[in-house]
Protein backbone atom coordinates (compact mmCIF):
# COMPACT_ATOMS: atom_id res chain seq x y z
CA UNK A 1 67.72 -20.45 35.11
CA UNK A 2 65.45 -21.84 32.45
CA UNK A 3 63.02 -22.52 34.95
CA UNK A 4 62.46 -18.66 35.71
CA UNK A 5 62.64 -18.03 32.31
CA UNK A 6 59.76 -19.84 31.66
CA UNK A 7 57.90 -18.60 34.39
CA UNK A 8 58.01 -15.57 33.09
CA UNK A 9 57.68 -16.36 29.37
CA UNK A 10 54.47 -14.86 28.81
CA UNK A 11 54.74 -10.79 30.46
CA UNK A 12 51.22 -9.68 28.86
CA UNK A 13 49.31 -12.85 30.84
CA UNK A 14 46.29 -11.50 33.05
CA UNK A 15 45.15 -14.70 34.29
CA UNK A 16 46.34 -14.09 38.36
CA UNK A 17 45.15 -10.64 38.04
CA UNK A 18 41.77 -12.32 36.89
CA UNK A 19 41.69 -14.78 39.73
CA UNK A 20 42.72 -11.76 42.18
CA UNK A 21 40.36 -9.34 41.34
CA UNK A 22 37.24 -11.98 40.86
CA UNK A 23 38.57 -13.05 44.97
CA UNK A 24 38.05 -9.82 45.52
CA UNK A 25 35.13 -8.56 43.94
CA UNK A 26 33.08 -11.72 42.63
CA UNK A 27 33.30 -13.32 39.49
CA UNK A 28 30.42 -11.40 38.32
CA UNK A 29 31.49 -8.28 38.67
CA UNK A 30 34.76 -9.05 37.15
CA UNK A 31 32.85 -10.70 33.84
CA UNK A 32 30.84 -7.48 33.71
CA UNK A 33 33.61 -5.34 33.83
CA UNK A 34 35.02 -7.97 31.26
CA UNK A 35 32.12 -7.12 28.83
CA UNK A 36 32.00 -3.41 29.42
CA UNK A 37 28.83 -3.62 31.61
CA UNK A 38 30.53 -2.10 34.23
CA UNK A 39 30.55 2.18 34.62
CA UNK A 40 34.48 3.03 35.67
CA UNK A 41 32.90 6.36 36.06
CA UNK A 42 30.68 5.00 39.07
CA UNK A 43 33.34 3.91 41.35
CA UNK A 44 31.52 3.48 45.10
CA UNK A 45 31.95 6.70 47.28
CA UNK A 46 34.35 8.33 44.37
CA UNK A 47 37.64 6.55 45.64
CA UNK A 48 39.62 4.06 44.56
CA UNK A 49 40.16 2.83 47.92
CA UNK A 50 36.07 2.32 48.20
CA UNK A 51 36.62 0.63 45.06
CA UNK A 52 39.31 -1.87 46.42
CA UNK A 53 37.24 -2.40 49.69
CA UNK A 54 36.43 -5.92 49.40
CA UNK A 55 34.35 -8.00 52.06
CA UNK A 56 37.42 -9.66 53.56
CA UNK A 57 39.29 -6.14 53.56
CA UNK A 58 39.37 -3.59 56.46
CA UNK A 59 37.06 -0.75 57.08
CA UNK A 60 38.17 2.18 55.62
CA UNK A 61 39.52 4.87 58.01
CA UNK A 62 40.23 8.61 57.25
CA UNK A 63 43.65 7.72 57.69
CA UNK A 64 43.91 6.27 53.62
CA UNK A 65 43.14 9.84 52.03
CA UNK A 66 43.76 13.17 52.88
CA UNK A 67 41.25 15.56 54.28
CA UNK A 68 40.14 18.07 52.36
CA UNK A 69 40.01 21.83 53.43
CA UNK A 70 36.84 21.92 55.42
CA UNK A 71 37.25 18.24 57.13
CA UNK A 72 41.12 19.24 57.99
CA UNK A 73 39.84 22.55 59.67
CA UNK A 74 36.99 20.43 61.45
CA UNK A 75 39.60 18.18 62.72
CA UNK A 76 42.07 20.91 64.17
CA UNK A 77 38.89 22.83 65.77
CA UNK A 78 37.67 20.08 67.82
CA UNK A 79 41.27 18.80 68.53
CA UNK A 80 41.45 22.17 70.12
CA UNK A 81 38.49 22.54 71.63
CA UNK A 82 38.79 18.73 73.39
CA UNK A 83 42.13 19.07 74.42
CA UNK A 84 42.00 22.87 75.96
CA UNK A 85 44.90 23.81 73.71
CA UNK A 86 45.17 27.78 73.11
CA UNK A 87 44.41 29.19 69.97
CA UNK A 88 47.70 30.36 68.87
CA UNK A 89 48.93 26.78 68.36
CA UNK A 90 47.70 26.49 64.65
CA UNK A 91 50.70 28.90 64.63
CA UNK A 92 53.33 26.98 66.27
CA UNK A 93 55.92 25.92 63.46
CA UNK A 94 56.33 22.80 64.58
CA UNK A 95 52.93 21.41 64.58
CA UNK A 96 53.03 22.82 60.64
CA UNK A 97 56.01 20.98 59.83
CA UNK A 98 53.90 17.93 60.69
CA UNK A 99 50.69 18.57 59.63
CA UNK A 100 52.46 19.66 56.19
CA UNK A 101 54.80 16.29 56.21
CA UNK A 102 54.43 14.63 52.83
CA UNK A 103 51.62 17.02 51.90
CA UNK A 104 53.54 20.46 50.22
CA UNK A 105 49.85 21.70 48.90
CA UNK A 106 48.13 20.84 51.85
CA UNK A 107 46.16 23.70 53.44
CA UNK A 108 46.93 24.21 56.90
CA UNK A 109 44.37 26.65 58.79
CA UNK A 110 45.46 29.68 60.53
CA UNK A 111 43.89 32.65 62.72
């Protein structure tokens, strides 16, 4: 048990999160956030998920953040449109129940 007690001796240690974030970012940008160079207002694209889109990351998809109003309305018109469903199915309760899942203040367009 000592063994994990050491490892864990020191709780307020940064140093992985240092070596993370410069494998991530660059070493550069991580000293110049260091010094207070860097702008936390001037995040890329707005989102934190820009921010945390590294070179050996993923594209980001539309998947990671929810659409907003007009993008979500977009989305539902062309689905509609493509797939030659009738109007009246932005009314069908079920397809709200899953447009709405983990979303309770999500806007979900109507006729």
């Amino acid at each position: 048990m000592k063994a994990n007690s050491d490892r864990h001796a020191d709780r307020l240690s940064t140093s992985n999160l240092k070596k993370h974030t410069e494998g991530c970012f660059g070493a550069d940008v991580v000293a110049a956030w260091i010094k207070g160079a860097a702008d936390p207002s001037k995040v890329p694209g707005g989102s934190i998920f820009a921010a945390f889109a590294g070179a050996s990351r993923r594209p980001i998809t539309v998947t990671h953040r929810a659409h907003t109003r007009v993008e979500a309305r977009t989305h539902i018109v062309h689905w509609i449109a493509e797939a030659n469903h009738p109007l009246r199915i932005v009314e069908d309760r079920k397809l709200k129940e899953l447009l709405g899942t983990g979303r309770p203040g999500h806007n979900i367009p109507s006729r």
